[in-house]
Protein backbone atom coordinates (compact mmCIF):
# COMPACT_ATOMS: atom_id res chain seq x y z
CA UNK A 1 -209.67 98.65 53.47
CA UNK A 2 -209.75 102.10 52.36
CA UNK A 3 -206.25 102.79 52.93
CA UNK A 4 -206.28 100.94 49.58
CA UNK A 5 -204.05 102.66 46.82
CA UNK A 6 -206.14 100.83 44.06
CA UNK A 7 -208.47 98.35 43.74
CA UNK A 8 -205.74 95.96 42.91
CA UNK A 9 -204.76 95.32 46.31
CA UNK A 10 -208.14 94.70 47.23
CA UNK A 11 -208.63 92.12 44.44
CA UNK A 12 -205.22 90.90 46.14
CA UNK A 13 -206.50 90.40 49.96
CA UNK A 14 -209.69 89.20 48.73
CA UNK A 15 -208.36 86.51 46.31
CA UNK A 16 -205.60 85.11 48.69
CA UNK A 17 -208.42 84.69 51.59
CA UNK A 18 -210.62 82.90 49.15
CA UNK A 19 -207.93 80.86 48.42
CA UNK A 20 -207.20 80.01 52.18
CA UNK A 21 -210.68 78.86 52.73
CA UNK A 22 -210.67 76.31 49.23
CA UNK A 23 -206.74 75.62 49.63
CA UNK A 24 -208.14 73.88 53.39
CA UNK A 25 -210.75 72.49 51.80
CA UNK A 26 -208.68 70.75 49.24
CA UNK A 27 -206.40 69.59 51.79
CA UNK A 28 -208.79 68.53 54.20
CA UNK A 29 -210.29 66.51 51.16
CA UNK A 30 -207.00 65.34 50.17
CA UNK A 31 -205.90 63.84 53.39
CA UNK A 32 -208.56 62.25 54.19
CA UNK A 33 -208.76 59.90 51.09
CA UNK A 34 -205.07 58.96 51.24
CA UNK A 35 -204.43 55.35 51.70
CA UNK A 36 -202.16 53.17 53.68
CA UNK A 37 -198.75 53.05 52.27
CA UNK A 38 -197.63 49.98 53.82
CA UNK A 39 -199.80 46.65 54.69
CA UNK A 40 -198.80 47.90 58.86
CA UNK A 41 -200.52 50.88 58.36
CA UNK A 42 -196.98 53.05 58.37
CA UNK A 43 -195.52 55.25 55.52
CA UNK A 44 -192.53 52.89 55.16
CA UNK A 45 -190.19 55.09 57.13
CA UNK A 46 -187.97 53.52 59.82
CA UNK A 47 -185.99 55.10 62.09
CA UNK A 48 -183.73 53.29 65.18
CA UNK A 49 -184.34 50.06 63.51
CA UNK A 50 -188.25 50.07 65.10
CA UNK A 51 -189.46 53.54 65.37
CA UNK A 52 -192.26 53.57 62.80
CA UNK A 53 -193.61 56.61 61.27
CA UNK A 54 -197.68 55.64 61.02
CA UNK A 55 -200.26 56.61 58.69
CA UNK A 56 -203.08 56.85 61.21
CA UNK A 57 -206.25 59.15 59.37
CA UNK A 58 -207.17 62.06 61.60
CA UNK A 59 -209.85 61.92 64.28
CA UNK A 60 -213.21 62.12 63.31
CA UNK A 61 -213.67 65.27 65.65
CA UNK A 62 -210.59 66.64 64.50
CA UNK A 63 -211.62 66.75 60.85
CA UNK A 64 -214.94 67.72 61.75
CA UNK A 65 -213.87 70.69 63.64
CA UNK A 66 -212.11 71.56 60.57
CA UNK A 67 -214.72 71.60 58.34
CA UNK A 68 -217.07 74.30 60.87
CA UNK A 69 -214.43 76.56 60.66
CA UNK A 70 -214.12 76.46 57.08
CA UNK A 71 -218.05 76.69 57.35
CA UNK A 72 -217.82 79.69 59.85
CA UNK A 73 -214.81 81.22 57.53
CA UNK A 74 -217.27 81.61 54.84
CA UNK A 75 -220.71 82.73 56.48
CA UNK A 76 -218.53 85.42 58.29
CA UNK A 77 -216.81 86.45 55.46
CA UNK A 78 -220.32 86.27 53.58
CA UNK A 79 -222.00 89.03 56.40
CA UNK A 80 -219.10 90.66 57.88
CA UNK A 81 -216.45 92.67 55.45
CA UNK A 82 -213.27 90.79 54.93
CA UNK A 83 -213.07 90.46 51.17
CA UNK A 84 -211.06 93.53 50.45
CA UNK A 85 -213.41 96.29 49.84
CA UNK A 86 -216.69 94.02 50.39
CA UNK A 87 -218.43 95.71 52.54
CA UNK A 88 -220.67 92.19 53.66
CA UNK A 89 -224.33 92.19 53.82
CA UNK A 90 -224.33 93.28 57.20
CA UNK A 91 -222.68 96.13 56.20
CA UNK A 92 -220.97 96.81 59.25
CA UNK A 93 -217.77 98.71 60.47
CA UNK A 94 -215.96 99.36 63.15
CA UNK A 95 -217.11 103.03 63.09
CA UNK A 96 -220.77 102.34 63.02
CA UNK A 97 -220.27 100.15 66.28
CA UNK A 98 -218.21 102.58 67.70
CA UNK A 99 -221.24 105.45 66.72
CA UNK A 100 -223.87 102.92 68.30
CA UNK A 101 -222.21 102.50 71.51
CA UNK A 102 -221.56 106.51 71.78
CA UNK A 103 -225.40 106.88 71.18
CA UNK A 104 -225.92 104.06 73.89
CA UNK A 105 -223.75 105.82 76.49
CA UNK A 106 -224.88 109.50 75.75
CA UNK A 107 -228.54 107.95 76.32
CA UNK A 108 -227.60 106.25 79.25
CA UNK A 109 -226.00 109.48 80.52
CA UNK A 110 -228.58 111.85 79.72
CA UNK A 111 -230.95 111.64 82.84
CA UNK A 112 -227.44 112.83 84.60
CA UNK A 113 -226.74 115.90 82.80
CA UNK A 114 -230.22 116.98 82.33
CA UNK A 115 -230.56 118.75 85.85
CA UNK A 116 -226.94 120.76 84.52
CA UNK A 117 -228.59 122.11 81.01
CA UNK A 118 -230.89 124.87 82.24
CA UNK A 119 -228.27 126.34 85.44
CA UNK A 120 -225.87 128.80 84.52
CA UNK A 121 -221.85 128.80 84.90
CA UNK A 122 -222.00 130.00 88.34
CA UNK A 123 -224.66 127.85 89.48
CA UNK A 124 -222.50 125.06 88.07
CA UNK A 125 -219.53 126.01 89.53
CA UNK A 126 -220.90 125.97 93.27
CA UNK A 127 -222.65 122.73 92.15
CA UNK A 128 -219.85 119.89 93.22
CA UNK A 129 -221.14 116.75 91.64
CA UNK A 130 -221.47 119.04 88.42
CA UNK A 131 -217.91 120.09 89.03
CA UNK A 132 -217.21 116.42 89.63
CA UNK A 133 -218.14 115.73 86.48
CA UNK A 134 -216.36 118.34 84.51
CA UNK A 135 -213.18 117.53 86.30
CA UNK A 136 -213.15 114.06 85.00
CA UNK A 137 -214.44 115.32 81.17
CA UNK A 138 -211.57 117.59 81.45
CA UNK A 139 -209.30 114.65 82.08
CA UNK A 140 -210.51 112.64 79.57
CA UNK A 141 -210.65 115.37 76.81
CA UNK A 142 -208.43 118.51 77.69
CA UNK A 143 -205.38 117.25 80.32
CA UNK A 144 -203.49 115.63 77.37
CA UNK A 145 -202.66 119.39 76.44
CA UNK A 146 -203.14 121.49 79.63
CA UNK A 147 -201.99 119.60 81.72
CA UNK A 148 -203.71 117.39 84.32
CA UNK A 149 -203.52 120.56 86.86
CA UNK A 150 -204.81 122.50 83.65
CA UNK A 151 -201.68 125.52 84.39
CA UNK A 152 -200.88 124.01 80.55
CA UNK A 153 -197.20 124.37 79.53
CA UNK A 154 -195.27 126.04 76.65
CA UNK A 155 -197.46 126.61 74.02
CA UNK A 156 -200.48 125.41 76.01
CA UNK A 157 -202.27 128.29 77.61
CA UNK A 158 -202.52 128.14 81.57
CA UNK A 159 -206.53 127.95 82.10
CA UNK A 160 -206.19 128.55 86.10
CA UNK A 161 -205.25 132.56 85.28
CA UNK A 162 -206.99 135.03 83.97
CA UNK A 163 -204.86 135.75 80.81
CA UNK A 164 -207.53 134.93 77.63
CA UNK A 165 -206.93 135.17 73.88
CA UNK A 166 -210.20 135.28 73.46
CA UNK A 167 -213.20 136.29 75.53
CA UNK A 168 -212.99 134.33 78.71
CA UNK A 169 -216.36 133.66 79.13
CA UNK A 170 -218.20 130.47 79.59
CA UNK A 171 -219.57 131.24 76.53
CA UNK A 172 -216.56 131.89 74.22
CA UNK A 173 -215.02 128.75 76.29
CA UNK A 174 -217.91 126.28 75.16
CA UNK A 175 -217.58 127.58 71.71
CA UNK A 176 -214.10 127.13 71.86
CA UNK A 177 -214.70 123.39 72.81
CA UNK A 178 -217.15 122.69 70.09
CA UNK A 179 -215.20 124.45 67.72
CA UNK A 180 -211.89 124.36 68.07
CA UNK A 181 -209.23 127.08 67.66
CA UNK A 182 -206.48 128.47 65.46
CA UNK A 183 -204.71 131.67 66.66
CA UNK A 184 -202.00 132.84 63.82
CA UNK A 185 -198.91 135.81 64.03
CA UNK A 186 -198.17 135.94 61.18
CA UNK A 187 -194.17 136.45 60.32
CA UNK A 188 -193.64 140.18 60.32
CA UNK A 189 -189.62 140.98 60.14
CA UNK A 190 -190.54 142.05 56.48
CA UNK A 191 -193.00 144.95 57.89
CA UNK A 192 -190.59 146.21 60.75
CA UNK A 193 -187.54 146.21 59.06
CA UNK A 194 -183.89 145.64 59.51
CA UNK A 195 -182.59 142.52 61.73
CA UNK A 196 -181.61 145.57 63.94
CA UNK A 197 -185.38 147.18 63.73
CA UNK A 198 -186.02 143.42 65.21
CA UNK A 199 -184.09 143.20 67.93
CA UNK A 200 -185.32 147.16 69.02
CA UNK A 201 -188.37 145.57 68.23
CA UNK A 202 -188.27 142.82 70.22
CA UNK A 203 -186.76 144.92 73.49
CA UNK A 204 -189.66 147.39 73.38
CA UNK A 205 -191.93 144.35 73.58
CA UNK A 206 -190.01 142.99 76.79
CA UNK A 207 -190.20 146.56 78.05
CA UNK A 208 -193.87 146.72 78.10
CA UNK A 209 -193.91 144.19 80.56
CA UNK A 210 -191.43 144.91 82.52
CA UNK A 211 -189.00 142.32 81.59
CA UNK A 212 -185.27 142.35 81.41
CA UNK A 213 -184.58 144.34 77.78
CA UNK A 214 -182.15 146.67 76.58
CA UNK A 215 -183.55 150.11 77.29
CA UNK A 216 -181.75 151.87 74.23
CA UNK A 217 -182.89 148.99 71.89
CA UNK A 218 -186.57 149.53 73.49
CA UNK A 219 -186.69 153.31 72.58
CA UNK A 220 -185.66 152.48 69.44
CA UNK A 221 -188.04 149.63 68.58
CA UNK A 222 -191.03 151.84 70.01
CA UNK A 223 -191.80 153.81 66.24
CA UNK A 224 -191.11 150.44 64.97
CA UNK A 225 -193.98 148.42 66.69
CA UNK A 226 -196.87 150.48 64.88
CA UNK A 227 -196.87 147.48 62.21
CA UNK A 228 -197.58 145.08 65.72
CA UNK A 229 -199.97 147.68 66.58
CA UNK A 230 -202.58 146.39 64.24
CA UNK A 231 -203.02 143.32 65.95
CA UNK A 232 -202.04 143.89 69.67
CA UNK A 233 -203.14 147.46 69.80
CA UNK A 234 -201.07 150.84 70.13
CA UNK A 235 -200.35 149.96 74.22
CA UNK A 236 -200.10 146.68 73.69
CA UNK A 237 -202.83 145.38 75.39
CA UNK A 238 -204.01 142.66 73.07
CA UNK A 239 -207.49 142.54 71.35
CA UNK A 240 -209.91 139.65 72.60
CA UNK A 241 -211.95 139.64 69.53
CA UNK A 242 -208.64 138.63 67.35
CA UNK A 243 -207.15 136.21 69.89
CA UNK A 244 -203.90 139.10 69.79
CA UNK A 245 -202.31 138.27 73.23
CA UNK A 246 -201.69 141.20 75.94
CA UNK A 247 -197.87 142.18 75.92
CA UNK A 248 -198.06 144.32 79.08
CA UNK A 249 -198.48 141.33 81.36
CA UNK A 250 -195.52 139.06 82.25
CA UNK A 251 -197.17 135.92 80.86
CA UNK A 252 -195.36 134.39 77.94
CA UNK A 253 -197.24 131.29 75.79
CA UNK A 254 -194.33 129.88 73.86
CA UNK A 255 -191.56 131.38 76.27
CA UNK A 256 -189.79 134.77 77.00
CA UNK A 257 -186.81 136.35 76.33
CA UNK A 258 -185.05 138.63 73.52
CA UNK A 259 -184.41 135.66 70.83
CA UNK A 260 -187.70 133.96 71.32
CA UNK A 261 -189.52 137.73 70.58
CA UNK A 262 -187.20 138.00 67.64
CA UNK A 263 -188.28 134.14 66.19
CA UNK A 264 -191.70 135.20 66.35
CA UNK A 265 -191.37 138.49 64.68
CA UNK A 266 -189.15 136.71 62.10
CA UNK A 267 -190.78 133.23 61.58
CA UNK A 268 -194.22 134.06 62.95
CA UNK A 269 -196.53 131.30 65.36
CA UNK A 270 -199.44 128.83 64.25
CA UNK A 271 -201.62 127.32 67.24
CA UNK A 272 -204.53 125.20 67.33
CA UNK A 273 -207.01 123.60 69.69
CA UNK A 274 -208.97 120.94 67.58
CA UNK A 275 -212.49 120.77 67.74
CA UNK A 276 -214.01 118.72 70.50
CA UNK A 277 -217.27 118.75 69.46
CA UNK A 278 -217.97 115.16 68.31
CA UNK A 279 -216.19 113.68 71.12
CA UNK A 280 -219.08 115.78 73.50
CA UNK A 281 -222.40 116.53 73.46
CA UNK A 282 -223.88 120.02 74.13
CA UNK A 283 -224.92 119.29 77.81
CA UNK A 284 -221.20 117.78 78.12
CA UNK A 285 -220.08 121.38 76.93
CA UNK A 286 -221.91 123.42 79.28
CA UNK A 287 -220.30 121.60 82.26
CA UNK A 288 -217.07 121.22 81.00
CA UNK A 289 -216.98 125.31 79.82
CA UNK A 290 -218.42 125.99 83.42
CA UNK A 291 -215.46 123.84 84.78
CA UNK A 292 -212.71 125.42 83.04
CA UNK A 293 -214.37 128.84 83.64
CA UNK A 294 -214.31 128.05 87.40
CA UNK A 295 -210.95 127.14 87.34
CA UNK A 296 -209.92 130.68 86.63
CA UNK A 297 -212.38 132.58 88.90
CA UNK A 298 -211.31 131.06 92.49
CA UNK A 299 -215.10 129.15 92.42
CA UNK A 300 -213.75 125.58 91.41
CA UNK A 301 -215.02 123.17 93.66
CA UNK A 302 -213.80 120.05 91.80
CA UNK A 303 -212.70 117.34 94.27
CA UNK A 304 -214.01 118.89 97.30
């Protein structure tokens, strides 16, 4: 109910249930004290010359089994919240349960992880139930993104290389978890310059890796990449502590190529991991960071 614009709606839902609940009453009431219409116990309607519509009262069961769910309808609606923004003297929700039953499972599930919180990544990583476990937490919480393989996909970073934004440690990776992550370029076409100065811009970047680029444009575009310099460094090497991706290697997060360099020194790049760390608790973290750590080191033992 708190999707609620104003209290007006709730007045609304809450007065048209009310009136369910008396509007059965009444009719309940109603039909049962109507009388026979006709001395044969019929309403008087004929149809076929002898098909007789009757005016039989309902079965006793029948109109008792009405009034306990009226009854229920009004204790439930008395404890439980159902009355527009009436919360019921319970004062339940669905998030509360929901909280409970996380509590319930986490406690169930803590004699398992307990052995985990005191060994390191590495220990982890040769562990294989402890693997086990993180593969299926990674699954559950990180596959939807990168991938059930975890090599990600454009705009997804591949977790089974090497190439961080960040740190790479198991560390920086459970902090990541917990707290989520949002790496920004910022657009930057006003710094460098001309469309031109872009697209020499754009070239010397491809040309630091290697990658198909027009050599003339790249020579060109070399003064011009001091303003990318701040961020990625003067060889172009990235900087960890920043999240500023390495330009000298051949991997590409949001795709390669002359135009998709150009869109990002033009319009600039937002990314964001959300924060995972109400979904897990901190012994959860430490294997799952130790999993996708593993997964980059060639000491994953997941599924084995």
């Amino acid at each position: 109910m708190s999707d609620f614009i104003n209290n007006g709606w709730a007045l609304f839902v809450a007065g048209m249930t009310s009136l369910g609940v008396v509007g059965c009453a009444i009719l309940l009431a109603f039909a049962s004290r109507t009388k026979v219409m006709a001395a044969d116990n019929s309403t008087g309607h004929v149809w076929d010359e002898d098909l007789r519509e009757m005016n039989n009262p309902l079965p006793r069961w029948w109109m008792w089994l009405f009034v306990i769910t009226m009854v229920f309808s009004a204790v439930y609606l008395a404890f439980y919240p159902g009355l527009g923004t009436n919360p019921g003297t319970l004062k339940w929700t669905s998030i509360n349960q929901y909280e409970v039953e996380q509590d319930r499972a986490r406690a169930a599930m803590a004699p398992v992880y307990a052995k985990y919180t005191k060994m390191t990544a590495e220990e982890l990583a040769r562990d294989p139930q402890a693997m086990g476990i993180g593969q299926r937490l990674f699954l559950n919480t990180c596959s939807q993104c990168h991938g059930s393989d975890a090599r990600g996909s454009r705009g997804f970073p591949d977790l089974t290389d090497r190439d961080w934004l960040g740190a790479g440690t198991p560390e920086y990776i459970a902090k990541t978890i917990v707290e989520g992550r949002t790496g920004t370029m910022p657009p930057m076409a006003a710094g460098v310059g001309t469309a031109e100065d872009v697209r020499n811009v754009a070239n010397y970047v491809l040309s630091l890796s290697d990658s198909p680029n027009n050599a003339v444009a790249a020579q060109l575009g070399k003064a011009k990449f001091e303003v990318c310099a701040a961020c990625h460094g003067p060889d172009g090497k990235g900087n960890a502590a920043i999240g500023a991706p390495n330009l000298t290697d051949k991997i590409w997060l949001h795709g390669w190529g002359e135009q998709m360099v150009i869109n990002q020194v033009n319009i600039g790049k937002t990314n964001t991991m959300p924060a995972q760390g109400r979904l897990l608790t901190p012994e959860q973290v430490h294997v799952l960071g130790a999993y996708v750590w593993s997964l980059s080191q060639g000491t994953a033992v997941a599924g084995k």
